[in-house]
Protein backbone atom coordinates (compact mmCIF):
# COMPACT_ATOMS: atom_id res chain seq x y z
CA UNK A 1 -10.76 -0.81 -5.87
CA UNK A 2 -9.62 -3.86 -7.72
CA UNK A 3 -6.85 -4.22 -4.62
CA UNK A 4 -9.84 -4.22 -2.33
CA UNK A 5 -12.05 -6.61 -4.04
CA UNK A 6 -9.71 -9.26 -4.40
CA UNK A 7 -8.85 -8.89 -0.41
CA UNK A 8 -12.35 -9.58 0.34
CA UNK A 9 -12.40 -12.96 -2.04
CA UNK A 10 -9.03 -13.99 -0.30
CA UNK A 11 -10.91 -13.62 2.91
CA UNK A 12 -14.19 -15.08 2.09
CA UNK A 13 -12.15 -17.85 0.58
CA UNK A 14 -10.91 -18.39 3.60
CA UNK A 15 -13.41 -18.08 6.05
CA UNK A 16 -14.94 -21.22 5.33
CA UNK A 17 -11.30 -23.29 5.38
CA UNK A 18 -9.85 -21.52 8.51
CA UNK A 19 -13.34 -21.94 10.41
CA UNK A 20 -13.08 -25.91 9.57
CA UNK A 21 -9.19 -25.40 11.42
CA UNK A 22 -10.17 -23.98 14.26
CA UNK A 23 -12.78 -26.55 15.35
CA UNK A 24 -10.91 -29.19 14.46
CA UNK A 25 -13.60 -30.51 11.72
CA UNK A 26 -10.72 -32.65 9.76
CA UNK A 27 -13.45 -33.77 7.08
CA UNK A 28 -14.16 -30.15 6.41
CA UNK A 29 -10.94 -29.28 5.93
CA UNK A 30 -10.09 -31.84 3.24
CA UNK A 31 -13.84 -31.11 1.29
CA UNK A 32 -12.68 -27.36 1.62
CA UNK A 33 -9.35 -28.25 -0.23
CA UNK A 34 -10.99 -30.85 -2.64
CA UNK A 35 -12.82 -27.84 -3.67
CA UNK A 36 -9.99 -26.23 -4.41
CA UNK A 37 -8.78 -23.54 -1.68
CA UNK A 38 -5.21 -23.10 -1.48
CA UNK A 39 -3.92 -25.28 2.04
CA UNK A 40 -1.30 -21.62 2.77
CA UNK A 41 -4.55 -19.20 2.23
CA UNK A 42 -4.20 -16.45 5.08
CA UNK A 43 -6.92 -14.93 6.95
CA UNK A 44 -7.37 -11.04 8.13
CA UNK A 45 -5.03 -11.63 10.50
CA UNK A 46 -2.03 -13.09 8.33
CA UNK A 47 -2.49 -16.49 9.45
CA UNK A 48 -2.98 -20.02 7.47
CA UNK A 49 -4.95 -22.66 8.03
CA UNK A 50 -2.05 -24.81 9.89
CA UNK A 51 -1.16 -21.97 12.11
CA UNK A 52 -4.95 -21.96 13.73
CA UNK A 53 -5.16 -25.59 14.14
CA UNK A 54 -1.77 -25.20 15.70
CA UNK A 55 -3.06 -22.73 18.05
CA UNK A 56 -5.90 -24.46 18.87
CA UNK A 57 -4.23 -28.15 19.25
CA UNK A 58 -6.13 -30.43 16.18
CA UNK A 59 -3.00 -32.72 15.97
CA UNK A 60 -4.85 -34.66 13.76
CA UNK A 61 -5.56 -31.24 11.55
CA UNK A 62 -2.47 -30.49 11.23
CA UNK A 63 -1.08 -34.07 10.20
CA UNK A 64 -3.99 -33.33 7.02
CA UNK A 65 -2.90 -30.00 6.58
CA UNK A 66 1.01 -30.61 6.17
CA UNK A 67 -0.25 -33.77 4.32
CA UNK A 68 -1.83 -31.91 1.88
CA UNK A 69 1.33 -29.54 1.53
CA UNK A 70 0.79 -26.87 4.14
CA UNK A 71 3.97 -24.96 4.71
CA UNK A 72 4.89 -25.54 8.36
CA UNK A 73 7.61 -22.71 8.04
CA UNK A 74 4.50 -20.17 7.27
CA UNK A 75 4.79 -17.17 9.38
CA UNK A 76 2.32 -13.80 10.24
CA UNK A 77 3.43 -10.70 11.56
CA UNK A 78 4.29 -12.82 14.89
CA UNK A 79 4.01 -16.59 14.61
CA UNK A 80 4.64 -19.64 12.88
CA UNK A 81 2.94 -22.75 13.26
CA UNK A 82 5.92 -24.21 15.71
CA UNK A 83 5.30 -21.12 17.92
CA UNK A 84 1.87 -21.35 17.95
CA UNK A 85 2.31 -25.29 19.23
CA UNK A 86 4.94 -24.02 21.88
CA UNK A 87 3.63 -21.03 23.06
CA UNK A 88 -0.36 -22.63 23.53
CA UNK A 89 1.18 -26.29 25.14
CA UNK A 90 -0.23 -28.12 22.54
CA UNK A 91 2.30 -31.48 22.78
CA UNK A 92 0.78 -33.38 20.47
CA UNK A 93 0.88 -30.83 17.54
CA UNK A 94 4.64 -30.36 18.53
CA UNK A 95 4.77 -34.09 18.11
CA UNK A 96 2.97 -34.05 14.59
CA UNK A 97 5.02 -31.17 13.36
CA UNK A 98 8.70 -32.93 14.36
CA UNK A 99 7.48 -36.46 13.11
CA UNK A 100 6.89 -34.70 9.56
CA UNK A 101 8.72 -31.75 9.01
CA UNK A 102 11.72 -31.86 12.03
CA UNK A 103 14.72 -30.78 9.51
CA UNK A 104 12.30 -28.54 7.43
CA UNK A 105 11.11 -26.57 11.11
CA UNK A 106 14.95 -26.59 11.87
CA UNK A 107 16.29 -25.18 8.84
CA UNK A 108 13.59 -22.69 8.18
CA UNK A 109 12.81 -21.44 11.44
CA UNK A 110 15.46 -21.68 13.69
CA UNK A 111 17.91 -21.49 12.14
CA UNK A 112 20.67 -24.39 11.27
CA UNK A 113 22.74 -23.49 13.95
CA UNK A 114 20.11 -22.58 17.06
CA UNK A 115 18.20 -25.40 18.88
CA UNK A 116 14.84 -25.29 19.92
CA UNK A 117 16.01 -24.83 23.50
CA UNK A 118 16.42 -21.31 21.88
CA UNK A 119 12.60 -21.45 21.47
CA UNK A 120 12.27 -22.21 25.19
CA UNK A 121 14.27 -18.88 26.66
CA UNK A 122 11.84 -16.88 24.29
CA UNK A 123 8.56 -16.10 26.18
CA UNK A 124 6.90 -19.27 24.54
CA UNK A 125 7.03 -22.30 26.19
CA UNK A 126 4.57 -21.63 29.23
CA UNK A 127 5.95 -24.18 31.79
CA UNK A 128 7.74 -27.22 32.46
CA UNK A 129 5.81 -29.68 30.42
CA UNK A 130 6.80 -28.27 27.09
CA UNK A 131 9.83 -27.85 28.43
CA UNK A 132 10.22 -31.57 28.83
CA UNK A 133 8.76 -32.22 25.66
CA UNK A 134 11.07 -30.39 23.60
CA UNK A 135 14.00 -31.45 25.09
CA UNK A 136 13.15 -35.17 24.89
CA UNK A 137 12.41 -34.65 21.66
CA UNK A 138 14.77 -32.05 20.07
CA UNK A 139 18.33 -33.32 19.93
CA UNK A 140 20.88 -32.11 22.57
CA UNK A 141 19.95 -28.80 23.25
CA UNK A 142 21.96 -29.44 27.08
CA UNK A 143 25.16 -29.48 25.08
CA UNK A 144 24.55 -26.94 22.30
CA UNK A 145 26.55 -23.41 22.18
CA UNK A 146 26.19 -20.62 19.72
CA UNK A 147 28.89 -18.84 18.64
CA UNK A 148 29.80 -16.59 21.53
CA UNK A 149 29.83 -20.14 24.03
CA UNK A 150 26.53 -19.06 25.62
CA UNK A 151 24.44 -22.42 26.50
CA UNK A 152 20.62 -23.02 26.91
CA UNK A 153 21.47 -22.42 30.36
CA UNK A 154 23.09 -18.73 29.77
CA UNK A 155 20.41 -18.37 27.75
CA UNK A 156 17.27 -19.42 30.17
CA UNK A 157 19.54 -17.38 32.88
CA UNK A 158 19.68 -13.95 30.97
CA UNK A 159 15.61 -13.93 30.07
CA UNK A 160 14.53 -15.36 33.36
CA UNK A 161 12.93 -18.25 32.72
CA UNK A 162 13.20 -20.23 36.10
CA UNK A 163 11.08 -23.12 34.63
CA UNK A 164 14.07 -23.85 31.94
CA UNK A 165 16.65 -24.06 34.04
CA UNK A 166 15.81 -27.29 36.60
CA UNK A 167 14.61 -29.24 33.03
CA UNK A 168 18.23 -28.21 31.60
CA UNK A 169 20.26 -28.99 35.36
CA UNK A 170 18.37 -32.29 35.68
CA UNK A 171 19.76 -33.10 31.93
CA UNK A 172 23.27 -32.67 32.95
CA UNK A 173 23.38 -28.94 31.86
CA UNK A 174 26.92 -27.64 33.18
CA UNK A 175 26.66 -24.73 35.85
CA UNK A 176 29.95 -23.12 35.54
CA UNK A 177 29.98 -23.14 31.70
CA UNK A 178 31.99 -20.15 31.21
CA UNK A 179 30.71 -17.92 27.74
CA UNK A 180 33.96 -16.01 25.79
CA UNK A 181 33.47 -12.73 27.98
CA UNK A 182 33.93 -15.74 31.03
CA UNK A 183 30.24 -15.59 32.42
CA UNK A 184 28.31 -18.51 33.75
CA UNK A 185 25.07 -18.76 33.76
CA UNK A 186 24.30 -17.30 37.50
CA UNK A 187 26.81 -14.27 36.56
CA UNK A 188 24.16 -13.27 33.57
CA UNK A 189 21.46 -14.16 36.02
CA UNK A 190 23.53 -11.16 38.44
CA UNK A 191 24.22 -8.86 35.85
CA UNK A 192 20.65 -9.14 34.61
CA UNK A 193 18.72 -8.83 38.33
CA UNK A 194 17.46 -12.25 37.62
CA UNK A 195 17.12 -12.53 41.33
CA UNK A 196 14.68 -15.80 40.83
CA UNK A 197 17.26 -16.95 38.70
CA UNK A 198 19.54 -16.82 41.00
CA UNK A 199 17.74 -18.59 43.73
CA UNK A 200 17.55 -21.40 41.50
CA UNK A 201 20.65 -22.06 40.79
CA UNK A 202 22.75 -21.35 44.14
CA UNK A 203 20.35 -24.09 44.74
CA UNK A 204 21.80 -26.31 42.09
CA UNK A 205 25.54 -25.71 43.59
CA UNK A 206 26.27 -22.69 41.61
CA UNK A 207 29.07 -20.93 43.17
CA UNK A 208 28.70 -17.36 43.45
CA UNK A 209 31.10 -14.65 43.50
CA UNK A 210 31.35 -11.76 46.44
CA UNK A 211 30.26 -9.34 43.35
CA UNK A 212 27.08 -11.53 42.66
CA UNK A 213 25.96 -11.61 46.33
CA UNK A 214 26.72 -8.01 46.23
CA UNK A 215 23.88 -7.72 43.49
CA UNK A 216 21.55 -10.11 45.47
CA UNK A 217 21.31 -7.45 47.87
CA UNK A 218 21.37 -4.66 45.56
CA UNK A 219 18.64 -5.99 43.48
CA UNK A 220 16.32 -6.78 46.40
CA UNK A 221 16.34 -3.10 47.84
């Protein structure tokens, strides 16, 4: 009983904070906090106050949030405020979360060693603007490995994301980079019936194999 009781406060304390988020009332926001609501209070669903104005794309929101010492590493079951940003386009949040908190988001969410162009092969990034976005404004993800020699472009290739790969070519992404079991990026695309994938980059000059063409056909019966 006590449990339950103090899950209801949590949530009416929050209603009022999270509502402000979500419609982007910045004034509200700080008055809510002023009055003393914790800036990392989750709602029913697990989320803070940063991850809805993520969601919903209040740039200017967030920047008062993480101002006022939101944790931009928070996560739910699911999401984070990064993924949130990626996954719903919102640029400008993406923007506001690098300017502030770049080496805190890379540490604590992706991990030291793993880009943001890991992000993008994820089912987040929607389409090609992101795309751009992040890479212009995330280091070298073109060049990055992990530890098995896979790039972003072995990566993009094996979860068929067509939309990565001309983004990733265009930045001087290399097509024959070979992994340490000797795959490039359009023998993943093969293996995995990427067949889109595929397309793409025999387009780009990829040079296939007779085994690859072998699974073009195979794949499309």
């Amino acid at each position: 009983e006590a449990a339950e009781r103090e899950a209801k406060e949590r949530a009416e304390l929050a209603q009022g904070l999270h509502a402000a988020a979500k419609c982007g009332d910045q004034r509200a926001v700080q008055l809510h906090l002023a009055g003393g609501k914790q800036v990392d209070v989750r709602d029913h669903n697990g989320d803070t106050p940063l991850m809805v104005a993520a969601h919903e794309g209040h740039a200017d929101v967030v920047m008062a949030l993480v101002n006022e010492g939101a944790d931009p590493t928070a996560k739910n079951v699911w999401d984070t405020p990064v993924a949130n940003a990626i996954n719903y386009d919102q640029h400008e949040v993406m923007r506001v979360l690098l300017e502030l908190c770049r080496d805190l988001i890379k540490r604590e969410v992706l991990g030291d060693d793993i880009p943001l162009t890991f992000a993008l092969c994820a089912p987040l990034a929607k389409g090609p603007k992101m795309v751009d976005f992040l890479l212009d404004h995330w280091g070298d993800g073109v060049r990055w490995k992990d530890k098995e020699n896979n790039t972003a472009l072995h990566d993009a290739a094996r979860n068929g994301h067509p939309f990565v790969i001309a983004p990733l070519v265009d930045r001087g992404a290399v097509l024959e980079a070979l992994n340490k079991k000797g795959q490039t990026p359009l023998a993943i695309a093969s293996t995995g019936g990427r067949i889109d994938v595929m397309q793409q980059l025999l387009g780009y000059g990829a040079l296939p194999s007779a085994t690859m063409l072998s699974d073009v056909v195979r794949w499309k019966e």
